[in-house]
PDB file of N, CA and C in Angstrom:
ATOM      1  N   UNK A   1     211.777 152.348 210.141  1.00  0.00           N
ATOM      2  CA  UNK A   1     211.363 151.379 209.147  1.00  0.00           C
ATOM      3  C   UNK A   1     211.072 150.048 209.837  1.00  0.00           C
ATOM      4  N   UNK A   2     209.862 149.570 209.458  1.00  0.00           N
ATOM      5  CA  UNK A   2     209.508 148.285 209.802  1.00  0.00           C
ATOM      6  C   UNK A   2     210.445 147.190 209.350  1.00  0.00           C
ATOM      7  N   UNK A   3     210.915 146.428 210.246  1.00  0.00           N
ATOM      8  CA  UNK A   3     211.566 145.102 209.776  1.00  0.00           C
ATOM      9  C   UNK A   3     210.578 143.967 209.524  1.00  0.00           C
ATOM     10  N   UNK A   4     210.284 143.123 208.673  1.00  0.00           N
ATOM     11  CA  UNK A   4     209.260 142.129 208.873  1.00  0.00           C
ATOM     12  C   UNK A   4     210.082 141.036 207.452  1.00  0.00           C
ATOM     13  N   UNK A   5     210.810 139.777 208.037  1.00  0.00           N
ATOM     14  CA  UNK A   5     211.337 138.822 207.316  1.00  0.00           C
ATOM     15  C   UNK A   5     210.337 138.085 206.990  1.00  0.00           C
ATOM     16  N   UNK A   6     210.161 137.535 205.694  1.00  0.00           N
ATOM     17  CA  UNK A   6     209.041 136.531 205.506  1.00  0.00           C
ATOM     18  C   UNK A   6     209.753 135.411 205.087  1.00  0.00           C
ATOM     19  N   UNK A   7     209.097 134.338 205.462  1.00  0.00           N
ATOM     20  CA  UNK A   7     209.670 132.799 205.388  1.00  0.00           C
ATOM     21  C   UNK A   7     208.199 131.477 205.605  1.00  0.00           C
ATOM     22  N   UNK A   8     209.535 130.211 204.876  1.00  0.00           N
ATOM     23  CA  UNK A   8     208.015 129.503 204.894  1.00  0.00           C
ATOM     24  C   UNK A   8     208.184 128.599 206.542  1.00  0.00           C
ATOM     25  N   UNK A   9     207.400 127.994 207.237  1.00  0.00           N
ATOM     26  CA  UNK A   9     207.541 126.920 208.192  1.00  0.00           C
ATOM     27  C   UNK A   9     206.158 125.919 207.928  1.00  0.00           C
ATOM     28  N   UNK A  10     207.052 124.949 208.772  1.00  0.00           N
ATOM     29  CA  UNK A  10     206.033 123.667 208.864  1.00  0.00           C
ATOM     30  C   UNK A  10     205.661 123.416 210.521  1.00  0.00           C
ATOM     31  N   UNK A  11     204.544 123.187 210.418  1.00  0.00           N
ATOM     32  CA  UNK A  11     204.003 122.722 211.659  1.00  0.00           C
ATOM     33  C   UNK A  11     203.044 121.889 211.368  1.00  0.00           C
ATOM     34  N   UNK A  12     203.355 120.335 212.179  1.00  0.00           N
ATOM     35  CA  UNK A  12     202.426 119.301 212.091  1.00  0.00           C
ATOM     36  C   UNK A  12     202.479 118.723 210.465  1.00  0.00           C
ATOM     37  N   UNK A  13     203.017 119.039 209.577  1.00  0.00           N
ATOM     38  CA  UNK A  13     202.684 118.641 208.428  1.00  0.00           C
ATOM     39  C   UNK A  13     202.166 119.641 207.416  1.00  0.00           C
ATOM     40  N   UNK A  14     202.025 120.744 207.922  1.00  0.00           N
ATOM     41  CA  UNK A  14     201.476 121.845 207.261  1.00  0.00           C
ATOM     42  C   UNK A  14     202.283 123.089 207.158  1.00  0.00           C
ATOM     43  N   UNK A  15     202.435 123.699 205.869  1.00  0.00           N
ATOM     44  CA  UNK A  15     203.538 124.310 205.589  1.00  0.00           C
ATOM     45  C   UNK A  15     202.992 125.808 205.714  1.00  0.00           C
ATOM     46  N   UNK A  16     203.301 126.952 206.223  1.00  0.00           N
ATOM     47  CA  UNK A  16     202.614 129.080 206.239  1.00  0.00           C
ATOM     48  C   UNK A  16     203.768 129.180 205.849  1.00  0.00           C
ATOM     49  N   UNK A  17     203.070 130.337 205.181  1.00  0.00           N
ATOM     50  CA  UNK A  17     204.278 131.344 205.138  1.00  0.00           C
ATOM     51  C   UNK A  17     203.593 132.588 205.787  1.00  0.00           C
ATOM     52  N   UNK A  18     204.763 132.642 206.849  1.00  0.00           N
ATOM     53  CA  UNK A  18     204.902 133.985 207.496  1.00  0.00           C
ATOM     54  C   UNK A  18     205.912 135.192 207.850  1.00  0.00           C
ATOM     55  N   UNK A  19     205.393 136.261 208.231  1.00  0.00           N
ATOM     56  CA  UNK A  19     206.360 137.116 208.345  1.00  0.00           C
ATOM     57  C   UNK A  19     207.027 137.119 209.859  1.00  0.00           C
ATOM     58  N   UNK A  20     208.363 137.408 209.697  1.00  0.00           N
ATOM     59  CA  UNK A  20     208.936 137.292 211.210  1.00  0.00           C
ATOM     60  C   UNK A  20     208.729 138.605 211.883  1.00  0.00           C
ATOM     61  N   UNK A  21     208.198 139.018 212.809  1.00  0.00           N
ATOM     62  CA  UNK A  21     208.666 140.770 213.255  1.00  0.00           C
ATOM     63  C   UNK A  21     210.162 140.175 214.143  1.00  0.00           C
ATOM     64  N   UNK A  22     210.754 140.819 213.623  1.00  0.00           N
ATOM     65  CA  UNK A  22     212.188 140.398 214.400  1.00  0.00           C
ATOM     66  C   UNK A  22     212.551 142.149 214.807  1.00  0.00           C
ATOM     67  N   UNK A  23     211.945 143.093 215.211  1.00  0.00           N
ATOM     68  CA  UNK A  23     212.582 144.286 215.356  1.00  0.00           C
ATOM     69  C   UNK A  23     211.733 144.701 216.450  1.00  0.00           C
ATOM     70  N   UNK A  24     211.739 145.419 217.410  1.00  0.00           N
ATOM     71  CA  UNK A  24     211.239 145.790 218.162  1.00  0.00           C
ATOM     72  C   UNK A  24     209.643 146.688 217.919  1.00  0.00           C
ATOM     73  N   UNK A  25     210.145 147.280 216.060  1.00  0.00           N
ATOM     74  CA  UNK A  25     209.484 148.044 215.729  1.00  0.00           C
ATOM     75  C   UNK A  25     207.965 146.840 215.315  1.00  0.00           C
ATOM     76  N   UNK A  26     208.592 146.031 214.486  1.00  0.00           N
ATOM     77  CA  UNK A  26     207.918 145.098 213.754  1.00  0.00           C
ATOM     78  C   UNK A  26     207.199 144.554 214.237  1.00  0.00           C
ATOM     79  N   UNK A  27     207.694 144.122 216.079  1.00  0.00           N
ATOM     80  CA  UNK A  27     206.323 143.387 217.089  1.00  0.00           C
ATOM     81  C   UNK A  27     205.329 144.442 217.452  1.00  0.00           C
ATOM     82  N   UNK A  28     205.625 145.458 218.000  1.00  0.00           N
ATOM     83  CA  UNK A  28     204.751 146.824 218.760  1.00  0.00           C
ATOM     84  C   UNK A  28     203.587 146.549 217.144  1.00  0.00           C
ATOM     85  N   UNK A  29     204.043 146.618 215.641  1.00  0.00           N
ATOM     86  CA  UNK A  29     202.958 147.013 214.705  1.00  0.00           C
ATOM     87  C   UNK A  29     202.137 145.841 214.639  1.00  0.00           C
ATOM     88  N   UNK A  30     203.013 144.605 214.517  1.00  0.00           N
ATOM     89  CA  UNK A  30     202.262 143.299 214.409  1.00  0.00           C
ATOM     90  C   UNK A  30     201.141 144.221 212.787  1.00  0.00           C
ATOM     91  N   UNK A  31     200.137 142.811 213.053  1.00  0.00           N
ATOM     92  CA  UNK A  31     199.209 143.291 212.299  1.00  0.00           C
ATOM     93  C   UNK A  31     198.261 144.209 211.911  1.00  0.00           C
ATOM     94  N   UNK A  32     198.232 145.586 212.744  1.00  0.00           N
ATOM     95  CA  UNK A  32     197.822 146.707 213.133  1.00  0.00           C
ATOM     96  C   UNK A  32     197.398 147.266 211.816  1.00  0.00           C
ATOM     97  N   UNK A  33     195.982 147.421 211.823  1.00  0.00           N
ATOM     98  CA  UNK A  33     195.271 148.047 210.269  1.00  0.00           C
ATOM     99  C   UNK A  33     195.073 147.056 209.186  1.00  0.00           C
ATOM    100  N   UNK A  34     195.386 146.123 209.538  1.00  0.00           N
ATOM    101  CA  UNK A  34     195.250 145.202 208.396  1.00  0.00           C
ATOM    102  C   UNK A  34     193.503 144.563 208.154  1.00  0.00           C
ATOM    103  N   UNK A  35     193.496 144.871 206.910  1.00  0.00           N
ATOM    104  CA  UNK A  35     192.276 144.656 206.757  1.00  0.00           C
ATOM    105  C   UNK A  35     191.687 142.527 206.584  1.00  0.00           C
ATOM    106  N   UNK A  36     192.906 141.955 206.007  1.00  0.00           N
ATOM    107  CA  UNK A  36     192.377 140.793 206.005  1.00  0.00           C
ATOM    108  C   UNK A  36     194.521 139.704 205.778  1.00  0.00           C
ATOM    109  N   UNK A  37     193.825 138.664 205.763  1.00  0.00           N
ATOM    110  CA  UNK A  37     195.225 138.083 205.652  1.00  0.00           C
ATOM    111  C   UNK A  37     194.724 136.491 205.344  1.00  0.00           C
ATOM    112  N   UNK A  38     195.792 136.127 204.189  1.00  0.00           N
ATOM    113  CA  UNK A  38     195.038 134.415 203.670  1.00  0.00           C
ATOM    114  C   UNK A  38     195.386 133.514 204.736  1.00  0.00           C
ATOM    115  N   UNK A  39     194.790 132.552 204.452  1.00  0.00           N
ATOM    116  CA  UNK A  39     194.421 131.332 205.521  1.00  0.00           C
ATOM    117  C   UNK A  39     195.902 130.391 205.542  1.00  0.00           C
ATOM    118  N   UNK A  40     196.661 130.958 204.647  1.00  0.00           N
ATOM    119  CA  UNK A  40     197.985 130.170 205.105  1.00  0.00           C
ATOM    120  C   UNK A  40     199.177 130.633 205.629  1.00  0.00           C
ATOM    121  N   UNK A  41     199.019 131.941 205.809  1.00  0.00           N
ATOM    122  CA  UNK A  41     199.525 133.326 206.688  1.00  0.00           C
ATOM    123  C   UNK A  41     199.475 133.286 207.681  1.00  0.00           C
ATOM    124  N   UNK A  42     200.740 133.588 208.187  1.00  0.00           N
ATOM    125  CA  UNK A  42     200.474 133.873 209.839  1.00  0.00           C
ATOM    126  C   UNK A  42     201.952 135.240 210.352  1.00  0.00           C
ATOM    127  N   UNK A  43     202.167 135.157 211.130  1.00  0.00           N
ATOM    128  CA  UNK A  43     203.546 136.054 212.006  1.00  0.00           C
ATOM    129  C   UNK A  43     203.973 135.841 213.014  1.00  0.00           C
ATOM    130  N   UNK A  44     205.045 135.434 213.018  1.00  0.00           N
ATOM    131  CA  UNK A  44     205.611 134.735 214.623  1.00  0.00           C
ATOM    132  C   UNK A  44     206.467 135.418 214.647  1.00  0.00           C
ATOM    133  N   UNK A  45     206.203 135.962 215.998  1.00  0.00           N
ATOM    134  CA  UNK A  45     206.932 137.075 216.993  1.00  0.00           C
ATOM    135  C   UNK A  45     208.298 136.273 218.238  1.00  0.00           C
ATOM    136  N   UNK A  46     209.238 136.345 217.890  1.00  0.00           N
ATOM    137  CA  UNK A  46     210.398 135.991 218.273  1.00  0.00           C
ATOM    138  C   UNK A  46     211.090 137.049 219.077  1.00  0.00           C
ATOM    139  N   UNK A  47     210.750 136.345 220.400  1.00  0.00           N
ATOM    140  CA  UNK A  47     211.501 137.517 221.515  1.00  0.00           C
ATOM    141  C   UNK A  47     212.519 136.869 222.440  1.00  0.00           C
ATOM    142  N   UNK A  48     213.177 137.620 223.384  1.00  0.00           N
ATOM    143  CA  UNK A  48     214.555 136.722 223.671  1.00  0.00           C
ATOM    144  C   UNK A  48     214.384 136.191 225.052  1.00  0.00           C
ATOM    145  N   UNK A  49     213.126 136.278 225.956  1.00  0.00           N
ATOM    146  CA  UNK A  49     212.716 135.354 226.748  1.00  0.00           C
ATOM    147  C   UNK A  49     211.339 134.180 226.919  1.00  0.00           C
ATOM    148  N   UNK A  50     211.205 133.581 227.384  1.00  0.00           N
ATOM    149  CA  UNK A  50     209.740 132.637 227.315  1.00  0.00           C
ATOM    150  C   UNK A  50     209.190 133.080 228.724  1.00  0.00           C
ATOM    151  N   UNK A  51     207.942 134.349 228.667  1.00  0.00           N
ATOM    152  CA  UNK A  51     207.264 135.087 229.060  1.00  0.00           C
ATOM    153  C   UNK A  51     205.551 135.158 228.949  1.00  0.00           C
ATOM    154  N   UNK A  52     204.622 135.280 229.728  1.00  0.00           N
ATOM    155  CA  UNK A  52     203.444 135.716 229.252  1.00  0.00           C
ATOM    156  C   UNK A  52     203.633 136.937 228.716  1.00  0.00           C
ATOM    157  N   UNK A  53     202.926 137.068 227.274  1.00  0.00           N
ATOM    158  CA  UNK A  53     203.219 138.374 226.231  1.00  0.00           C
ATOM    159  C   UNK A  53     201.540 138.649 226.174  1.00  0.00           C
ATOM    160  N   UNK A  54     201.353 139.888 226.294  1.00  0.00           N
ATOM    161  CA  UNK A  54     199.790 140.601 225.772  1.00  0.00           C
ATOM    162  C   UNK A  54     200.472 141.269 224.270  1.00  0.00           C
ATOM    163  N   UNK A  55     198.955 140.957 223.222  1.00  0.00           N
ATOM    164  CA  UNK A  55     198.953 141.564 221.853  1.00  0.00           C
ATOM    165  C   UNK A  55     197.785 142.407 222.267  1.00  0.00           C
ATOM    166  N   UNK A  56     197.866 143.503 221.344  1.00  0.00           N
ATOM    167  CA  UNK A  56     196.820 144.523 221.082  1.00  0.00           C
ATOM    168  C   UNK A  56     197.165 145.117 219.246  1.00  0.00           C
ATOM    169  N   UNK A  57     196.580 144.680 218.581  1.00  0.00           N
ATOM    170  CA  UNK A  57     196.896 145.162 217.296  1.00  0.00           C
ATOM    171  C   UNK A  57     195.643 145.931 216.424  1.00  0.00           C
ATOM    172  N   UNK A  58     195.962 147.383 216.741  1.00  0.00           N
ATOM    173  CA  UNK A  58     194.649 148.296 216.437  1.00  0.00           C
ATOM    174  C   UNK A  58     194.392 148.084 214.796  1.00  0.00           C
ATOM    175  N   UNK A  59     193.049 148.304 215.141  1.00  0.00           N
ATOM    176  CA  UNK A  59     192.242 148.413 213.547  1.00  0.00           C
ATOM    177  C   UNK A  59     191.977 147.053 212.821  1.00  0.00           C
ATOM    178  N   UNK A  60     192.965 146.096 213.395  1.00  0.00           N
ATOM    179  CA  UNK A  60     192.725 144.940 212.737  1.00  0.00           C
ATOM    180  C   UNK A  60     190.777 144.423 212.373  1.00  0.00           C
ATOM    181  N   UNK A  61     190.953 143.701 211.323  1.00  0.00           N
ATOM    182  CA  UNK A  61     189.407 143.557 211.103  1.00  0.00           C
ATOM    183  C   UNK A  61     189.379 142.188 210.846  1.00  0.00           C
ATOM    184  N   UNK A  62     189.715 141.544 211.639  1.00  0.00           N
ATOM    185  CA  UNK A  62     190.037 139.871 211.189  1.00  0.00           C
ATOM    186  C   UNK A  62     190.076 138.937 212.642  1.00  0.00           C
ATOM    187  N   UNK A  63     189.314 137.757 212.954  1.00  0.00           N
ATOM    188  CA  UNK A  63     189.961 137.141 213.848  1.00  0.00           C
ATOM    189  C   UNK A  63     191.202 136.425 213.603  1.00  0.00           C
ATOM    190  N   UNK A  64     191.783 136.131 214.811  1.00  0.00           N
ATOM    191  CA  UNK A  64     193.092 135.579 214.824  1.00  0.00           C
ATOM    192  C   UNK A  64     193.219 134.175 215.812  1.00  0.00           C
ATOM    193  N   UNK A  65     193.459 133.288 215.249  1.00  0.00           N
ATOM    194  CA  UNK A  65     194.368 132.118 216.075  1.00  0.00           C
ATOM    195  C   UNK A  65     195.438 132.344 216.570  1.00  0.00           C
ATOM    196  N   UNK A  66     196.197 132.574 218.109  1.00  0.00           N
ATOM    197  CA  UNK A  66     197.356 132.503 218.427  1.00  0.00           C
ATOM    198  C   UNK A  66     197.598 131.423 218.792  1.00  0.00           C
ATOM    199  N   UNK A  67     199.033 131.011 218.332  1.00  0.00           N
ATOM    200  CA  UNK A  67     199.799 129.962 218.780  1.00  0.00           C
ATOM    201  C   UNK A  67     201.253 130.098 219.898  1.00  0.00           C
ATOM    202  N   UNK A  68     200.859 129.714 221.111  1.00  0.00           N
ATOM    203  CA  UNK A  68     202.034 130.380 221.753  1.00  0.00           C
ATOM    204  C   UNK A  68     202.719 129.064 221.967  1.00  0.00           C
ATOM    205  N   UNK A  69     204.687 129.328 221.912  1.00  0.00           N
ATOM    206  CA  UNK A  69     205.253 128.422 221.344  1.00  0.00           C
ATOM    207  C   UNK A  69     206.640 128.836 222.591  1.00  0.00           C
ATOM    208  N   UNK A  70     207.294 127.975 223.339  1.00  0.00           N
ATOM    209  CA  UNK A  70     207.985 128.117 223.913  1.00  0.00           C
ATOM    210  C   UNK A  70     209.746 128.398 222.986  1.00  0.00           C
ATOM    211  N   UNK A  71     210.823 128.708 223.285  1.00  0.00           N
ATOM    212  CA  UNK A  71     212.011 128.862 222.782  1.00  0.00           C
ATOM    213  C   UNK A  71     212.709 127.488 222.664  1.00  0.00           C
ATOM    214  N   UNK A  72     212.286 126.452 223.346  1.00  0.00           N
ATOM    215  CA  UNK A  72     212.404 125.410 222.890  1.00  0.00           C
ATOM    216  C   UNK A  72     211.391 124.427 221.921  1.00  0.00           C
ATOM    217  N   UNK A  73     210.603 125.330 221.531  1.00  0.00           N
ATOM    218  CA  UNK A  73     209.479 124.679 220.120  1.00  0.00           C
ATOM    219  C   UNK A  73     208.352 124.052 220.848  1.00  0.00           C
ATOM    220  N   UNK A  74     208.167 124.050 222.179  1.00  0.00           N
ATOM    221  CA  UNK A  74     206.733 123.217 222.468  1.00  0.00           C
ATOM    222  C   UNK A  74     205.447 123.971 222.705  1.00  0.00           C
ATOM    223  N   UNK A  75     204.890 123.608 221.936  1.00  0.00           N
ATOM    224  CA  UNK A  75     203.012 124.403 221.885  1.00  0.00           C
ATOM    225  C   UNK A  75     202.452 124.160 223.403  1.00  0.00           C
ATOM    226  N   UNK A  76     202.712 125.663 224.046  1.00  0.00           N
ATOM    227  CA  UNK A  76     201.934 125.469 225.158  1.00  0.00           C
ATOM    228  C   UNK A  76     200.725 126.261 225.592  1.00  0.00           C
ATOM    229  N   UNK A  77     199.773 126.921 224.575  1.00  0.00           N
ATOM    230  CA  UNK A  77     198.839 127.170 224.150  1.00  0.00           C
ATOM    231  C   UNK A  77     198.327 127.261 223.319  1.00  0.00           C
ATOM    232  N   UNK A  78     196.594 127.546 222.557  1.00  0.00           N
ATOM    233  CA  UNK A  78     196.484 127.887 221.952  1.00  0.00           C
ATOM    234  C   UNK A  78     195.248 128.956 221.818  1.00  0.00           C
ATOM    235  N   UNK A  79     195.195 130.124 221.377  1.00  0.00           N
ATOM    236  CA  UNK A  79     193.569 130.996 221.874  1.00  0.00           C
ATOM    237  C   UNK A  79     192.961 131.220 220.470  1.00  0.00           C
ATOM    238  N   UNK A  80     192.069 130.625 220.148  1.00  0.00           N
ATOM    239  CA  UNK A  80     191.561 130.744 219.015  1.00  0.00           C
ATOM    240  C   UNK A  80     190.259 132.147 218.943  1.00  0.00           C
ATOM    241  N   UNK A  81     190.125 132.466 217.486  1.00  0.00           N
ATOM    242  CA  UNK A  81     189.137 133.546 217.331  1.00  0.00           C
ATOM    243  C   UNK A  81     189.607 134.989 218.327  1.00  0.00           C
ATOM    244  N   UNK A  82     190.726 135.277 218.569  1.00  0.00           N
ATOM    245  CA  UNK A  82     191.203 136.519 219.713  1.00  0.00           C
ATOM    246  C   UNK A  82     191.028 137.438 218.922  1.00  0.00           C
TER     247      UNK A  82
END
């Protein structure tokens, strides 16, 4: 069974609500098949080191903004349209 917590956050002044994958299962699916997702949606993937991470999330039909975010909260990228 997929774990996926949903919650709201703020960044910059601007409030998503997203889902957490907090399970091992929940990151591997990420967004996988998803056909679309609203503009105030997102999923932050919470893992227990600060690492370069590769996504691959099949079938998706949507571009994506990633925001990569260190364990101490600082934005140290960003790849838009991936």
């Amino acid at each position: 069974m997929t774990v996926l917590t949903a919650t709201e956050i703020s960044i910059n002044g601007h409030t998503y609500n997203v889902g957490i994958a907090e399970t091992p299962e929940a990151q591997r699916k990420g967004l996988s098949f998803k056909a679309s997702m609203p503009s105030d949606f997102g999923m932050l993937f919470i893992f227990s080191s600060d690492e370069i991470r590769a996504f691959w999330m099949q079938g998706m039909q949507f571009p994506l903004d990633l925001i990569w975010i260190t364990s101490n909260g600082k934005v140290v990228g960003v790849t838009e349209d991936a």
